[in-house]
PDB file of N, CA and C in Angstrom:
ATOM      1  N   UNK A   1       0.840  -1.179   0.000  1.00  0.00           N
ATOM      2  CA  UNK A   1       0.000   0.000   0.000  1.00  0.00           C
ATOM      3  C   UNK A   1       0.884   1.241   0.000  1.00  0.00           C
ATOM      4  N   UNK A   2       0.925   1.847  -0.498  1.00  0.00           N
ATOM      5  CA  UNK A   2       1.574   3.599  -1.221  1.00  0.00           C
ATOM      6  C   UNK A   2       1.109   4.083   0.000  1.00  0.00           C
ATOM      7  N   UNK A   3       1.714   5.103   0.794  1.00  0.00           N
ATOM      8  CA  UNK A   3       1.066   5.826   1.578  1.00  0.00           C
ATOM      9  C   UNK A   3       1.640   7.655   1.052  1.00  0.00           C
ATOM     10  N   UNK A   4       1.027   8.531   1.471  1.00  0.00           N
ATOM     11  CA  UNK A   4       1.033   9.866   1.254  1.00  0.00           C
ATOM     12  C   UNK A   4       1.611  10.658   2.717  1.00  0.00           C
ATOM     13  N   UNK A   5       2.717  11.779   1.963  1.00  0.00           N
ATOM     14  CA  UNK A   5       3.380  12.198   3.102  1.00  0.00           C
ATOM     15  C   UNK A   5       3.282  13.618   2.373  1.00  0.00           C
ATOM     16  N   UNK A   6       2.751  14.252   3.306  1.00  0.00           N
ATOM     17  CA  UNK A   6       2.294  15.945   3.518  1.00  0.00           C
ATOM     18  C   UNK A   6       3.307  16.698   4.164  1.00  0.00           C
ATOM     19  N   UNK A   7       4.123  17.669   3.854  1.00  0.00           N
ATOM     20  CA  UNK A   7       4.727  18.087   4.849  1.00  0.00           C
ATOM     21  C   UNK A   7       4.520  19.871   3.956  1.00  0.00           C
ATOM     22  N   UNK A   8       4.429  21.075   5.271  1.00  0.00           N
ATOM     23  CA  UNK A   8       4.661  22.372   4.925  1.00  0.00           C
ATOM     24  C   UNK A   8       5.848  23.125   4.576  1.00  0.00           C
ATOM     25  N   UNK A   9       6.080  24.008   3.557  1.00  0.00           N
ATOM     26  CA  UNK A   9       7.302  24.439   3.588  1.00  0.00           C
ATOM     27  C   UNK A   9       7.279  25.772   2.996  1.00  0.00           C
ATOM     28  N   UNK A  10       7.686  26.497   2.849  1.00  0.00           N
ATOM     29  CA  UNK A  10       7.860  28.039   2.414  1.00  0.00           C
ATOM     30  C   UNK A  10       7.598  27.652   0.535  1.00  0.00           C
ATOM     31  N   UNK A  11       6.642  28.585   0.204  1.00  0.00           N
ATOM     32  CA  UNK A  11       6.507  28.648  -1.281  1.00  0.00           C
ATOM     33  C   UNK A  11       7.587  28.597  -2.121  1.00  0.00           C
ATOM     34  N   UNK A  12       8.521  29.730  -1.653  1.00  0.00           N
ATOM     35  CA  UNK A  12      10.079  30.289  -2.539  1.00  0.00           C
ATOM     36  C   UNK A  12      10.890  28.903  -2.485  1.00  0.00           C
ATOM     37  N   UNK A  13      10.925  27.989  -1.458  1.00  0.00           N
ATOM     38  CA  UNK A  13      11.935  27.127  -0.969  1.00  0.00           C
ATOM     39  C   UNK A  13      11.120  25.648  -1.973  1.00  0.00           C
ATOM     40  N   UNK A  14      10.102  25.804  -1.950  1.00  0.00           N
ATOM     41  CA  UNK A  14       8.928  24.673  -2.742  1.00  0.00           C
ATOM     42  C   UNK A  14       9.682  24.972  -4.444  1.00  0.00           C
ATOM     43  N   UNK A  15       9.469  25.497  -4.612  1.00  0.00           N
ATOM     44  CA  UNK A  15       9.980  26.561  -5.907  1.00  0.00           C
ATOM     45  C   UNK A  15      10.849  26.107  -6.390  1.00  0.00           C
ATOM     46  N   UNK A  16      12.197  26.475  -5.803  1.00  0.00           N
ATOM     47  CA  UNK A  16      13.842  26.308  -5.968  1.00  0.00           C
ATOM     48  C   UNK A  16      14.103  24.724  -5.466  1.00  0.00           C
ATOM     49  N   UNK A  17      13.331  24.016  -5.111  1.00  0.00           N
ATOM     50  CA  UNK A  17      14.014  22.362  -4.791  1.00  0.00           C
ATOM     51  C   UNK A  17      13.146  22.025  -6.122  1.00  0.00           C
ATOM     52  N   UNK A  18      12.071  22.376  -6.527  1.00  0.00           N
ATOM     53  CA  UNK A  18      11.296  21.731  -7.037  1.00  0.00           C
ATOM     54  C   UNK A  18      12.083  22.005  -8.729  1.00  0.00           C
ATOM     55  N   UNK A  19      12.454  23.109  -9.046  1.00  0.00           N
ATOM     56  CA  UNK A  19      13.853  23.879 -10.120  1.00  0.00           C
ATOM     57  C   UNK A  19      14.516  23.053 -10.148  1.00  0.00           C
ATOM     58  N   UNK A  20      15.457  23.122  -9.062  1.00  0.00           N
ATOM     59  CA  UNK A  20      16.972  22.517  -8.927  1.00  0.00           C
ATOM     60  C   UNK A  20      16.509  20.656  -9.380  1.00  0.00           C
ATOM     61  N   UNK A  21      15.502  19.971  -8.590  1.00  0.00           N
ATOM     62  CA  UNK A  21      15.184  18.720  -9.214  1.00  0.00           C
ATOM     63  C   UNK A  21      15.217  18.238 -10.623  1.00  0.00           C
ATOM     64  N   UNK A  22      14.428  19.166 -10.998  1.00  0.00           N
ATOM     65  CA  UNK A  22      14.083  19.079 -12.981  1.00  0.00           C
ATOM     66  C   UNK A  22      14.972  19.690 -13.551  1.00  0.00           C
ATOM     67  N   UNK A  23      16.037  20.184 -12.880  1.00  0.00           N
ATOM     68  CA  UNK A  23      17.524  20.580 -13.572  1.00  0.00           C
ATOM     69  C   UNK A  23      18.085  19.545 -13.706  1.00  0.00           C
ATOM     70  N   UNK A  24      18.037  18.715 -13.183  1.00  0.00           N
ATOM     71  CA  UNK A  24      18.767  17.520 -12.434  1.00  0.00           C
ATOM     72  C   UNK A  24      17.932  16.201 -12.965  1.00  0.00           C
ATOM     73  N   UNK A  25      17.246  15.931 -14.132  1.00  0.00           N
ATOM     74  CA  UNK A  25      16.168  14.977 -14.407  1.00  0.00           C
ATOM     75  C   UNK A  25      15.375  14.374 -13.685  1.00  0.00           C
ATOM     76  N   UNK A  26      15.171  15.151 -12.816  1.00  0.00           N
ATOM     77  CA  UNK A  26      14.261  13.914 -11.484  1.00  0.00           C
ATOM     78  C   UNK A  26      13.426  14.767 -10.901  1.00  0.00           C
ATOM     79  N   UNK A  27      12.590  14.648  -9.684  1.00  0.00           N
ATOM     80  CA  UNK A  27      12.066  15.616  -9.423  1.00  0.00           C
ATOM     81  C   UNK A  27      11.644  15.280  -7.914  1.00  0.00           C
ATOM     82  N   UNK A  28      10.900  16.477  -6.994  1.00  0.00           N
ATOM     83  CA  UNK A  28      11.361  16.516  -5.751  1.00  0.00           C
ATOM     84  C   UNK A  28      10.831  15.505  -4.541  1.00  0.00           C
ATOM     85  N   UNK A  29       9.722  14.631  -5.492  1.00  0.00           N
ATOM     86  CA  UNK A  29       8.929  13.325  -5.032  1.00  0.00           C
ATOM     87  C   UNK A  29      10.438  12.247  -5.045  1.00  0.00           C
ATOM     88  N   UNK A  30      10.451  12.400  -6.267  1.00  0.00           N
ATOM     89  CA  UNK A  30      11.963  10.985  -6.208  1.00  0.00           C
ATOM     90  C   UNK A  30      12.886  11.501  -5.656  1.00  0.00           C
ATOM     91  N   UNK A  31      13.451  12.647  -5.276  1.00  0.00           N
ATOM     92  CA  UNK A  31      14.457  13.117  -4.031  1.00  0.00           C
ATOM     93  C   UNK A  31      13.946  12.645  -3.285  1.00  0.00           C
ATOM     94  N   UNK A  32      12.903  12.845  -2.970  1.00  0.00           N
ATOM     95  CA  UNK A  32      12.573  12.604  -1.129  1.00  0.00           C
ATOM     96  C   UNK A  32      12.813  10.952  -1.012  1.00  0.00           C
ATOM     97  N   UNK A  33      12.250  10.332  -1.999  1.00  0.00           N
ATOM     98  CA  UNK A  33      12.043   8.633  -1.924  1.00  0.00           C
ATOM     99  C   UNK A  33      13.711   8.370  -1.900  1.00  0.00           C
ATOM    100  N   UNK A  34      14.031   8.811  -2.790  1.00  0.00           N
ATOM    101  CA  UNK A  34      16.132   8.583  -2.639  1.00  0.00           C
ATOM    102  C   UNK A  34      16.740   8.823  -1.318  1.00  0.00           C
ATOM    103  N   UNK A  35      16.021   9.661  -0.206  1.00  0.00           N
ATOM    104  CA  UNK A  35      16.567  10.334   0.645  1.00  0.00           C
ATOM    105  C   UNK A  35      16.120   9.146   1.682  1.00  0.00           C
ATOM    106  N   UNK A  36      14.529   8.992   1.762  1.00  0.00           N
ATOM    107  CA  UNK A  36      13.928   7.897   2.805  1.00  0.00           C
ATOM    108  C   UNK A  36      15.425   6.527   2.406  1.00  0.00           C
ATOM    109  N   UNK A  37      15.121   5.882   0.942  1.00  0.00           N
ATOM    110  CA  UNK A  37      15.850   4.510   0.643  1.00  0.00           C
ATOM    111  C   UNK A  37      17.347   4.780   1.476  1.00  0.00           C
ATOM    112  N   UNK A  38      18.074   5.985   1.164  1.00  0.00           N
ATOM    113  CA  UNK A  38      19.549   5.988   1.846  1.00  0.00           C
ATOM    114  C   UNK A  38      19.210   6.195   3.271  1.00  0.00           C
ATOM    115  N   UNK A  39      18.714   6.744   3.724  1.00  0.00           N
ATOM    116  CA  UNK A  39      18.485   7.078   5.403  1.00  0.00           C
ATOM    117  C   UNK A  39      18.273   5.035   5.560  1.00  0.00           C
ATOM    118  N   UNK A  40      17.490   4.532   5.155  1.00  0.00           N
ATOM    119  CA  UNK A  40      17.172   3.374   5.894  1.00  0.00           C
ATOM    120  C   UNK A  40      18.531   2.379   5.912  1.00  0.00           C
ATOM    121  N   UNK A  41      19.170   2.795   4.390  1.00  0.00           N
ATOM    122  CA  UNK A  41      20.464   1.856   4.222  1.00  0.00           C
ATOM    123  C   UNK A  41      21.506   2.695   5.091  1.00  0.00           C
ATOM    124  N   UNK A  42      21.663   4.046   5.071  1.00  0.00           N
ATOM    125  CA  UNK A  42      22.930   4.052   6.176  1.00  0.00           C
ATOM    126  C   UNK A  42      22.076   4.031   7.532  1.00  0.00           C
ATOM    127  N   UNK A  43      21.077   3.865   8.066  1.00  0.00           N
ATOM    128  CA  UNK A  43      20.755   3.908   9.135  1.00  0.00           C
ATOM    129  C   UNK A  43      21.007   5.334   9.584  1.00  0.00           C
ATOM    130  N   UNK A  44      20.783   6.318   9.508  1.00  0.00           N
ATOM    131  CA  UNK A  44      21.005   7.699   9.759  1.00  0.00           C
ATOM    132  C   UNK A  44      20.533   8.792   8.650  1.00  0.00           C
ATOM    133  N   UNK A  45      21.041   9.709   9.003  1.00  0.00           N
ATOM    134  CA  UNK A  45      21.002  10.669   7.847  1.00  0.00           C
ATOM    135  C   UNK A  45      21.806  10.836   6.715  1.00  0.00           C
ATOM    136  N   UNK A  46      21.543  10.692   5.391  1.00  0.00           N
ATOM    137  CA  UNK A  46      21.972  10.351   4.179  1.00  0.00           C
ATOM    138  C   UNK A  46      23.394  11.252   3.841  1.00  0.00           C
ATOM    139  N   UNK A  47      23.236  12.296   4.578  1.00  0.00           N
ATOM    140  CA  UNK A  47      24.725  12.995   4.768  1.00  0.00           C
ATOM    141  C   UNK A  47      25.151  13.726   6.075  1.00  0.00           C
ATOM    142  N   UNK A  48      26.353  14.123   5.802  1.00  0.00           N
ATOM    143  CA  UNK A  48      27.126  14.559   7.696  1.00  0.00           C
ATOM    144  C   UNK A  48      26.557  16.041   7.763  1.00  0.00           C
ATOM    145  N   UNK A  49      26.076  16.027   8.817  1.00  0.00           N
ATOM    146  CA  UNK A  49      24.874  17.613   9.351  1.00  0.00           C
ATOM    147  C   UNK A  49      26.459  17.899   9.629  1.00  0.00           C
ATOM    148  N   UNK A  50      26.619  19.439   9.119  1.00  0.00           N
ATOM    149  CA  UNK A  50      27.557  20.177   9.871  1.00  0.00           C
ATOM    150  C   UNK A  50      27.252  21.716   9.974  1.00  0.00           C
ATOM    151  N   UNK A  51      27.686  22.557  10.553  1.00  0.00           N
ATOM    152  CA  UNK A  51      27.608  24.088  10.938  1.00  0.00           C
ATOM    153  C   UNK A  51      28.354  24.686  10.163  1.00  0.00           C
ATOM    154  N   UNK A  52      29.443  24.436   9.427  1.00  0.00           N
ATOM    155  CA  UNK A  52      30.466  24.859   8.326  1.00  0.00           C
ATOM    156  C   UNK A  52      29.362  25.401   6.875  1.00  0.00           C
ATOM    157  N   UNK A  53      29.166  26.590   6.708  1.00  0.00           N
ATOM    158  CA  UNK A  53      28.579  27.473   5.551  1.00  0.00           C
ATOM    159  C   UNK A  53      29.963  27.284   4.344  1.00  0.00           C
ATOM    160  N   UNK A  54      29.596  27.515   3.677  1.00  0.00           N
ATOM    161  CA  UNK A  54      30.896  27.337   2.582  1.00  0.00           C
ATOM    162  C   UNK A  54      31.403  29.094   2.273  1.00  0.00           C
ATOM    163  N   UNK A  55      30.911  30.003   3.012  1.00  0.00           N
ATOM    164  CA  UNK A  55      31.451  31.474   2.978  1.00  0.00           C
ATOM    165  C   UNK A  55      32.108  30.818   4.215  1.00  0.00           C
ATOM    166  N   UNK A  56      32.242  30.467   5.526  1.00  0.00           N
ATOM    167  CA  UNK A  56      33.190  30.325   6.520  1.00  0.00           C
ATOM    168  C   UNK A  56      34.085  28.778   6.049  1.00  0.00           C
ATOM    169  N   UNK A  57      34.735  28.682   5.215  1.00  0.00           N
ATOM    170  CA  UNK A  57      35.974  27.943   4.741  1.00  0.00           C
ATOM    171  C   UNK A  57      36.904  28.934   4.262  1.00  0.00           C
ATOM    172  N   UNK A  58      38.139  28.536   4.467  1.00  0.00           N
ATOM    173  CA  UNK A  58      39.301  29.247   4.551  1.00  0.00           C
ATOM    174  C   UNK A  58      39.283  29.018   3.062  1.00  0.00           C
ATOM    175  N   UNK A  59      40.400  30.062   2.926  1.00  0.00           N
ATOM    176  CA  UNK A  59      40.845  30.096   1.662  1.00  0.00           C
ATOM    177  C   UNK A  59      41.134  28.714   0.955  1.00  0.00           C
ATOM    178  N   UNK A  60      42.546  27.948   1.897  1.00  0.00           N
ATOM    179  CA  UNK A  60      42.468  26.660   1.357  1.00  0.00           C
ATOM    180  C   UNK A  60      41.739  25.644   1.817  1.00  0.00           C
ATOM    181  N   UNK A  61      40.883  25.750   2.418  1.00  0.00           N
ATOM    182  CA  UNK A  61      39.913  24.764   2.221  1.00  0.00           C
ATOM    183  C   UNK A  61      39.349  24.591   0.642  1.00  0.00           C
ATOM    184  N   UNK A  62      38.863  26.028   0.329  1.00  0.00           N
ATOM    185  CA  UNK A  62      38.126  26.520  -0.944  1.00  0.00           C
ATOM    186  C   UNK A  62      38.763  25.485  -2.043  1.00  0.00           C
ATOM    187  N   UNK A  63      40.264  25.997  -1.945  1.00  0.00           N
ATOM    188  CA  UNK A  63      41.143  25.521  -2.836  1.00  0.00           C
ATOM    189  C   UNK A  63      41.717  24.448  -3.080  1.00  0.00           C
ATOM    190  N   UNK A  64      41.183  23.255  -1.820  1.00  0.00           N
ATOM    191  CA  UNK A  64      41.319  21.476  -1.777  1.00  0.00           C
ATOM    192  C   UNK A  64      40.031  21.075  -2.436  1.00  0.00           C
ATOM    193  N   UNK A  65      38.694  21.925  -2.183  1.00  0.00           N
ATOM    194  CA  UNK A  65      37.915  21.434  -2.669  1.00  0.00           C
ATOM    195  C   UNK A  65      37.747  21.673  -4.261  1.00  0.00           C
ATOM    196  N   UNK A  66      38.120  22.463  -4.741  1.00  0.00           N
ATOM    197  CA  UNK A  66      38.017  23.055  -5.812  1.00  0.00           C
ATOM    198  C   UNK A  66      38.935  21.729  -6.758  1.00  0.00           C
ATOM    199  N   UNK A  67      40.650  21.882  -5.907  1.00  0.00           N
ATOM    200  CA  UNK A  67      41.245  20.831  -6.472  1.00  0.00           C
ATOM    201  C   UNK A  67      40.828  19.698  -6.961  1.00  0.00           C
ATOM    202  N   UNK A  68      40.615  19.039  -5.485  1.00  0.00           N
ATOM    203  CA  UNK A  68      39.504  17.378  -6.098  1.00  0.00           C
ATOM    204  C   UNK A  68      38.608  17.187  -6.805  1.00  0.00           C
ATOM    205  N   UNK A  69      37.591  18.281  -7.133  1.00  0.00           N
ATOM    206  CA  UNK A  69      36.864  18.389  -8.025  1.00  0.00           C
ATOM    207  C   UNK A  69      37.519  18.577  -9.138  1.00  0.00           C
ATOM    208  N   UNK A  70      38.409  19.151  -9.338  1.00  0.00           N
ATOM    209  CA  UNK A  70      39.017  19.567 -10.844  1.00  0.00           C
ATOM    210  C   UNK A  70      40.047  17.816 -11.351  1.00  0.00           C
ATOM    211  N   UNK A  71      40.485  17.366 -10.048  1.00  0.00           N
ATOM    212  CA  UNK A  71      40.948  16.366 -10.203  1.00  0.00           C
ATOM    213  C   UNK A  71      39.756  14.628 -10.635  1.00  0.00           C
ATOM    214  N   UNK A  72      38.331  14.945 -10.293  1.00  0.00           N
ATOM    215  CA  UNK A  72      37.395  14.135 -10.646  1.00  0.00           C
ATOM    216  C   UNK A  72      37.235  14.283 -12.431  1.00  0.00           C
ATOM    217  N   UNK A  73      37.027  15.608 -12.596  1.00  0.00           N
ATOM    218  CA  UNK A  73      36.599  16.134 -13.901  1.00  0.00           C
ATOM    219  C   UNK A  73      37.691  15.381 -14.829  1.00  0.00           C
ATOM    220  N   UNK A  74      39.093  15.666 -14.413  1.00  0.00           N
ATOM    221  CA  UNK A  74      39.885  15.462 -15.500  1.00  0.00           C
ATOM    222  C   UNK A  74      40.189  13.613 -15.545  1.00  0.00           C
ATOM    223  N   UNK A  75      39.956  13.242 -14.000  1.00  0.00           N
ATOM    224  CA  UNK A  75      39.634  11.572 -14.636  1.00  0.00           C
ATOM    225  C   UNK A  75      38.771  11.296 -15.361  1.00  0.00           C
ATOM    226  N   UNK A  76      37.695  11.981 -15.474  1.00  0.00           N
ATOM    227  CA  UNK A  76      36.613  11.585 -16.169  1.00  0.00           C
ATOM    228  C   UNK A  76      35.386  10.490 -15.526  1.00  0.00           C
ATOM    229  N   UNK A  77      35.779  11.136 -14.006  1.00  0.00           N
ATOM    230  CA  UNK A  77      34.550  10.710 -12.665  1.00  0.00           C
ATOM    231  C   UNK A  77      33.725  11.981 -12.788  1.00  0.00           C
ATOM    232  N   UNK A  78      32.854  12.187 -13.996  1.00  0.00           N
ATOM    233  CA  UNK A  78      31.831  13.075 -14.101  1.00  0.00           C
ATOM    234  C   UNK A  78      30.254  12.294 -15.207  1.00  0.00           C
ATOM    235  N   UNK A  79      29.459  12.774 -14.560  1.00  0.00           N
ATOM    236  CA  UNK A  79      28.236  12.246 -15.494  1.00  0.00           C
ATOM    237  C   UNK A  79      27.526  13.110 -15.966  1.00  0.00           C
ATOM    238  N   UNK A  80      26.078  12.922 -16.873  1.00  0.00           N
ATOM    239  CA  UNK A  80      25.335  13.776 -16.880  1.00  0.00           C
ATOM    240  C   UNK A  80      24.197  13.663 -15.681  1.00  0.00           C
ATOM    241  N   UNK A  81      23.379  15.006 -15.669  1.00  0.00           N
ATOM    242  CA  UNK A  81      22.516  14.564 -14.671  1.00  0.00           C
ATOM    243  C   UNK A  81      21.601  13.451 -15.132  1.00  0.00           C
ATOM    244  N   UNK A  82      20.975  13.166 -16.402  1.00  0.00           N
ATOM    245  CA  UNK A  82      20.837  11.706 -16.666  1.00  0.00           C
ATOM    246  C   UNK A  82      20.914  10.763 -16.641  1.00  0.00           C
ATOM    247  N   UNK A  83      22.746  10.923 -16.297  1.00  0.00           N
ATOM    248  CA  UNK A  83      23.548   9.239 -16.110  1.00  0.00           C
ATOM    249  C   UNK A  83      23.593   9.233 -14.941  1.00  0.00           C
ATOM    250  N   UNK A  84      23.586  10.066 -14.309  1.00  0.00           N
ATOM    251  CA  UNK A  84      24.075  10.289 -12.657  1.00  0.00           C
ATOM    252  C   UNK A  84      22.331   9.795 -12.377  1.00  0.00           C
ATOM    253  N   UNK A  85      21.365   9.894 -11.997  1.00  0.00           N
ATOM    254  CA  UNK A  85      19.833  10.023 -11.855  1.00  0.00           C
ATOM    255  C   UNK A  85      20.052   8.295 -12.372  1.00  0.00           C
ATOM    256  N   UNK A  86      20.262   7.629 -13.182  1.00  0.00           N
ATOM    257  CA  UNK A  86      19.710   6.494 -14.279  1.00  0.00           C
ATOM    258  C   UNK A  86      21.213   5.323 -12.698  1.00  0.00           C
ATOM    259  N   UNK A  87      21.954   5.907 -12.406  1.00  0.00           N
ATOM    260  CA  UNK A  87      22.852   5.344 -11.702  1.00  0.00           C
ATOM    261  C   UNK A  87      22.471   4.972 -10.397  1.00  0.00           C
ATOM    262  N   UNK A  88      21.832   6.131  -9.858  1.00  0.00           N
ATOM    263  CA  UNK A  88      21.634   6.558  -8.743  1.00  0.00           C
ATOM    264  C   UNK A  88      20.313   5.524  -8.812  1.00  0.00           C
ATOM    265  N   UNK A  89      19.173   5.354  -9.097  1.00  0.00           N
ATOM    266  CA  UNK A  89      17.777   4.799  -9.526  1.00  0.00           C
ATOM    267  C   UNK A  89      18.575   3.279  -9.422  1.00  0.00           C
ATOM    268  N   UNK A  90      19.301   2.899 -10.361  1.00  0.00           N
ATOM    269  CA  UNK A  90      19.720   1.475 -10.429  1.00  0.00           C
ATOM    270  C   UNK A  90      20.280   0.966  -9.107  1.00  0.00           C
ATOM    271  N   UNK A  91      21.319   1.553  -8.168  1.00  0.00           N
ATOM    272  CA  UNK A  91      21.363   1.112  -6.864  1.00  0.00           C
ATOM    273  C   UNK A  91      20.600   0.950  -5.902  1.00  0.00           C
ATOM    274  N   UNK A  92      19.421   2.355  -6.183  1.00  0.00           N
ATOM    275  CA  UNK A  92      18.469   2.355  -5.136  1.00  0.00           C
ATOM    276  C   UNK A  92      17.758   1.181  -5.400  1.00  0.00           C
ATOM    277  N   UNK A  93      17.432   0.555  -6.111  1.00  0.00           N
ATOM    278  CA  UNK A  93      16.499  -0.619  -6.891  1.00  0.00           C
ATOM    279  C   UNK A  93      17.179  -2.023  -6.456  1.00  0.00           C
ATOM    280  N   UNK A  94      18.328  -1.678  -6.201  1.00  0.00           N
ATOM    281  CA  UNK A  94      18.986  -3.010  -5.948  1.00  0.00           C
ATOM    282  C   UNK A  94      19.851  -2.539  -4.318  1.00  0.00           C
ATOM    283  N   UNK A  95      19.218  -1.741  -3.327  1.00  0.00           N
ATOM    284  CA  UNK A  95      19.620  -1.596  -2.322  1.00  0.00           C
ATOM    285  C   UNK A  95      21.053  -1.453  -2.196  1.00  0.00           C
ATOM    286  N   UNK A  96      21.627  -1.142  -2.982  1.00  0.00           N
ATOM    287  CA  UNK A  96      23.666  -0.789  -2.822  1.00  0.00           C
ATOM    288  C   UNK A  96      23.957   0.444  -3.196  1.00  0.00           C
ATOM    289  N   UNK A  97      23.187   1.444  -2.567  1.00  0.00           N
ATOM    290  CA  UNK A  97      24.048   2.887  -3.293  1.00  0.00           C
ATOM    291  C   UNK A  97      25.560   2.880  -1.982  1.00  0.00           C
ATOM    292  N   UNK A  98      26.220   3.127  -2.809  1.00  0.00           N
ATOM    293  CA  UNK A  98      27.734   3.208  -2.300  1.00  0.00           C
ATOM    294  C   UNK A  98      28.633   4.372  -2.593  1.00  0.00           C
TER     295      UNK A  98
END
């Protein structure tokens, strides 16, 4: 049985997740279901809660992160949001996102 989950949230904020989703081929129903499936597989919250804003990182912080990312790109550890979404869907389906 499907059940229905209601929750309130600011219009502007409804808006911009609901954007950023369909930027991203998916949309903010299958976020949430991606978010429930990983919460149950890591047993927690699907990522590390922290107090760190990305305006309060130091300069080189900025500049490790920036690195590794530039260092993903040029291996060619990059997808589209298509392939990334079609990837992401296939683990969740088979319980191993890793």
């Amino acid at each position: 049985m499907d059940a229905v989950v209601e929750i309130t949230m600011d219009k502007e904020l409804l808006d911009a997740v609901e954007e950023l989703y369909r930027s991203m081929g998916t949309t903010f129903e299958e976020a949430a279901r991606m978010f429930a499936r990983e919460s149950i597989r890591v047993q927690g919250l699907p990522f590390r809660p922290t107090l760190v804003n990305w305006e309060d990182l130091s300069p080189q912080d900025v500049e490790d992160k920036v690195r590794r990312a530039n260092a993903d790109i040029e291996a060619g550890r990059v997808y589209t949001s298509d392939e990334a979404a079609a990837i992401l869907e296939a683990r969740f389906q088979q319980g191993q996102l890793s």
